[in-house]
Protein backbone atom coordinates (compact mmCIF):
# COMPACT_ATOMS: atom_id res chain seq x y z
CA UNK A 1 90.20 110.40 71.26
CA UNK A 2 90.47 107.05 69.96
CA UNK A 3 92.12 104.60 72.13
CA UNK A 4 94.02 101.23 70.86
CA UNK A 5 96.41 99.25 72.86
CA UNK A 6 99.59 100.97 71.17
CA UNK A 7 97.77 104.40 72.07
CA UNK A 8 98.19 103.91 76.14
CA UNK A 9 101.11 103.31 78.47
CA UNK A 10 100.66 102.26 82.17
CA UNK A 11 103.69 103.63 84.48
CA UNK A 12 104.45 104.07 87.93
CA UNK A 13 103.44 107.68 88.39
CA UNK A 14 106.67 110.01 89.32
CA UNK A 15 107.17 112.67 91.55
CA UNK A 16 107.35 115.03 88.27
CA UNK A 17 103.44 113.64 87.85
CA UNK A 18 102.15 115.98 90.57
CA UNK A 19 100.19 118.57 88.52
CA UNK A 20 98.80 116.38 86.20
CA UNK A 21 97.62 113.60 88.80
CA UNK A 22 95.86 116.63 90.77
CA UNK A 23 94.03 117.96 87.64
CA UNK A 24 93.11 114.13 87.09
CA UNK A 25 92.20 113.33 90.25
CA UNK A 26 90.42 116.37 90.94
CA UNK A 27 88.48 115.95 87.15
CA UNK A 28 87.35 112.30 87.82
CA UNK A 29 86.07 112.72 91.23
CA UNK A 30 84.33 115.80 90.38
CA UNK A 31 82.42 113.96 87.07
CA UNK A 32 81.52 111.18 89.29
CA UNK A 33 80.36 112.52 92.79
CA UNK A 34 80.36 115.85 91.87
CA UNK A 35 76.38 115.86 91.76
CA UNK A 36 76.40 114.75 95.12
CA UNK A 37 77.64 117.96 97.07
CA UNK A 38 77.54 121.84 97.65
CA UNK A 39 79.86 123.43 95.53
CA UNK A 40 81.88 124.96 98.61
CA UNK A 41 81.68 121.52 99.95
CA UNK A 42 83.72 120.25 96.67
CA UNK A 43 86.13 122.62 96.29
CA UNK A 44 87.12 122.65 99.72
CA UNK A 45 87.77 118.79 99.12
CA UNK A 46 89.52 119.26 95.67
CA UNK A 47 91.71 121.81 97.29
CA UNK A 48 93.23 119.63 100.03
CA UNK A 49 92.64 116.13 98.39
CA UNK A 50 93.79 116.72 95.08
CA UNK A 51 96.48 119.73 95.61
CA UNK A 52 99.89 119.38 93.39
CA UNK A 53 101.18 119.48 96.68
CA UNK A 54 98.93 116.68 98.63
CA UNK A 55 99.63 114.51 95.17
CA UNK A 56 103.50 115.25 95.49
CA UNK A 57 103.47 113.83 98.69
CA UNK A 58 101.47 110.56 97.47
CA UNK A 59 104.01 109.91 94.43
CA UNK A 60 107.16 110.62 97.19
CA UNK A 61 106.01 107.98 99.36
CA UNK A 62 107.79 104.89 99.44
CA UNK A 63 104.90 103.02 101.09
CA UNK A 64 102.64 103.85 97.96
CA UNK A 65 102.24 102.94 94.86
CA UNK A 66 100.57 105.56 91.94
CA UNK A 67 100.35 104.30 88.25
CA UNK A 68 98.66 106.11 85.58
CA UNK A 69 97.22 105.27 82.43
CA UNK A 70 98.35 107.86 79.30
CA UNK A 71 97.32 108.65 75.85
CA UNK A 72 100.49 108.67 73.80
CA UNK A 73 99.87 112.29 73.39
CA UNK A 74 100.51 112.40 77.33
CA UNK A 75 97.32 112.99 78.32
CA UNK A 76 96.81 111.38 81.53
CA UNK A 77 93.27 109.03 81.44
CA UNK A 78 93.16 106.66 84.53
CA UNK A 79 95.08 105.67 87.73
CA UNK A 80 95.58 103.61 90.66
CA UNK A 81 96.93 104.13 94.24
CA UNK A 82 97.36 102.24 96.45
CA UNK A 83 99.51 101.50 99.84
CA UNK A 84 99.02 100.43 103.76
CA UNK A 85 94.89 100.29 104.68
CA UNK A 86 93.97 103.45 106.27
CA UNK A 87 90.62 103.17 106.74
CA UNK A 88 88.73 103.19 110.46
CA UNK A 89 89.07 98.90 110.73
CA UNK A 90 89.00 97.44 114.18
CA UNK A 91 91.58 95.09 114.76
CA UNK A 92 93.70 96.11 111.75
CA UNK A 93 96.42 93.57 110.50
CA UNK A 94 99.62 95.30 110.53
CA UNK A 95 100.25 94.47 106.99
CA UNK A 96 97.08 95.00 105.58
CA UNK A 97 97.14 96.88 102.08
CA UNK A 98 93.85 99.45 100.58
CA UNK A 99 93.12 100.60 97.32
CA UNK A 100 92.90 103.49 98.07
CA UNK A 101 91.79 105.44 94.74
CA UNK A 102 90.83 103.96 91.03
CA UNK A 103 89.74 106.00 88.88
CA UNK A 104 89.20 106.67 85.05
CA UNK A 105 87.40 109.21 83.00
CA UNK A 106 84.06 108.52 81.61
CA UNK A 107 85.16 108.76 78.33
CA UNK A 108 87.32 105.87 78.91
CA UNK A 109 85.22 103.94 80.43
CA UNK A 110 84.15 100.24 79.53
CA UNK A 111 87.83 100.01 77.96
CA UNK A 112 88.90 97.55 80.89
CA UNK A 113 91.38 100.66 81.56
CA UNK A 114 90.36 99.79 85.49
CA UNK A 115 90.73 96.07 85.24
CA UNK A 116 94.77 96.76 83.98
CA UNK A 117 94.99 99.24 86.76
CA UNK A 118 93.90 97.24 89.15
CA UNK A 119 95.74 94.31 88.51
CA UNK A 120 99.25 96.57 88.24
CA UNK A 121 97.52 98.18 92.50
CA UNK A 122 97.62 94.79 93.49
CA UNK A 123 100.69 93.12 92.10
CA UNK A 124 102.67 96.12 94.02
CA UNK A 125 100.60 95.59 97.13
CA UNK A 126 101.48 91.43 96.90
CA UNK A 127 105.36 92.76 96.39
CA UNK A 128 104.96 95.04 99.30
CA UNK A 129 103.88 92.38 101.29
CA UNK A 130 100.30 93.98 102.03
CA UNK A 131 97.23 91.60 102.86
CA UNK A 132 94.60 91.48 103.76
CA UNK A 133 93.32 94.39 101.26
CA UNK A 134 90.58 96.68 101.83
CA UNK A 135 88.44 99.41 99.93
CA UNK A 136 86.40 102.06 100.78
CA UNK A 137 83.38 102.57 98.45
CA UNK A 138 80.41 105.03 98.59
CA UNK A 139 76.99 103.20 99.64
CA UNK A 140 75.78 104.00 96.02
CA UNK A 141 78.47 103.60 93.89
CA UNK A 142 76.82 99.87 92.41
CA UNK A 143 78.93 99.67 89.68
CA UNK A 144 82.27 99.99 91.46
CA UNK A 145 81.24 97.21 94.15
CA UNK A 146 80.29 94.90 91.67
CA UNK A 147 84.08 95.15 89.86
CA UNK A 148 85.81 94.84 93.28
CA UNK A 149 83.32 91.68 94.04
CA UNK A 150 84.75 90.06 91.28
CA UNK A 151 88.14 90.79 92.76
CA UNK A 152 87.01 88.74 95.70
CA UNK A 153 86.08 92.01 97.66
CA UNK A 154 82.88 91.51 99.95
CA UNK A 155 81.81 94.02 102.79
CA UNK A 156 82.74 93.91 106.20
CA UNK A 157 82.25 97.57 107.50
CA UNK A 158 80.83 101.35 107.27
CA UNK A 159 81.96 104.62 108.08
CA UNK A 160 81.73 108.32 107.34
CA UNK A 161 83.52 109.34 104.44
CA UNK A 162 83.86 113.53 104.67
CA UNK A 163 83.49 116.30 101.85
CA UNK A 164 83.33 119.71 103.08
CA UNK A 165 80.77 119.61 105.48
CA UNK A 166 78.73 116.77 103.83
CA UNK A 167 79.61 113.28 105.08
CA UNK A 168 78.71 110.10 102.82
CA UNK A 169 78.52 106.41 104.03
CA UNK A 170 80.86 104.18 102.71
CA UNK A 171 80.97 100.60 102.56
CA UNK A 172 84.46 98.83 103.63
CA UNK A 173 85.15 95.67 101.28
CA UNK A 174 88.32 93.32 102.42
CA UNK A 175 89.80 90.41 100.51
């Protein structure tokens, strides 16, 4: 699929989004941490984290914000959420904000499809208020702290992130 800048819209993702965000959410964390688990481990994951019905409570919530990136021909590429930090933080600032999910598929990569997402995560968090922000990030996942670094993200924390029975260490970043 060739991509141009008249090709792709970025939108606040609605409550009619539900199906399509979990078959996008479920396809990009599957192509990039896939690898890393048991296959019963991954499904039982997909099937709570990225249910129509766990993603139709995400877009319903006024306290979060979804956008999506989208191929003219609707296909649904890329997306942001984002809302108040939930992550294990000691002492955490009542108003503190999280990116809590950015993803985009491979094939889109290196498009600076993130960057625009990114930048649309944390003009909602400024207009909600939200700050200090935090991430969580797998250990391993180099490339992804490097593009929050440059966000002004630097690490402040660990904890155990779990999938299925399989629990990864991730890194928490704050701005």
């Amino acid at each position: 699929m060739n991509i141009t800048p008249d090709s792709i819209t970025f939108r606040k993702a609605t409550a009619s989004d539900a199906v399509p965000m979990a078959e996008l959410g479920g396809a990009t964390f599957t192509e990039t941490f896939g690898h890393l688990y048991p296959p019963e481990d991954l499904q039982n994951f997909l099937s709570t984290s990225h249910s129509p019905e766990n993603w139709a409570r995400s877009l319903n919530d006024p306290n979060r914000g979804v956008f999506v990136v989208e191929h003219r021909n609707g296909r649904k590429i890329g997306f942001i959420v984002v809302g108040a930090c939930k992550l294990p933080v000691e002492n955490l600032e009542a108003q503190s904000g999280e990116i809590q999910q950015l993803y985009v598929l491979a094939e889109f990569h290196n498009l600076r499809l993130g960057r625009r997402l990114m930048e649309l995560g944390l003009e909602w968090l400024a207009s909600q208020g939200r700050a200090p922000l935090y991430i969580g990030v797998w250990s391993e996942n180099y490339g992804a702290q490097r593009f929050y670094e440059r966000y002004g993200f630097s690490k402040v924390g660990e904890y155990g992130f779990p999938v299925g029975k399989t629990v990864d260490r991730e890194f928490i970043l704050k701005r």
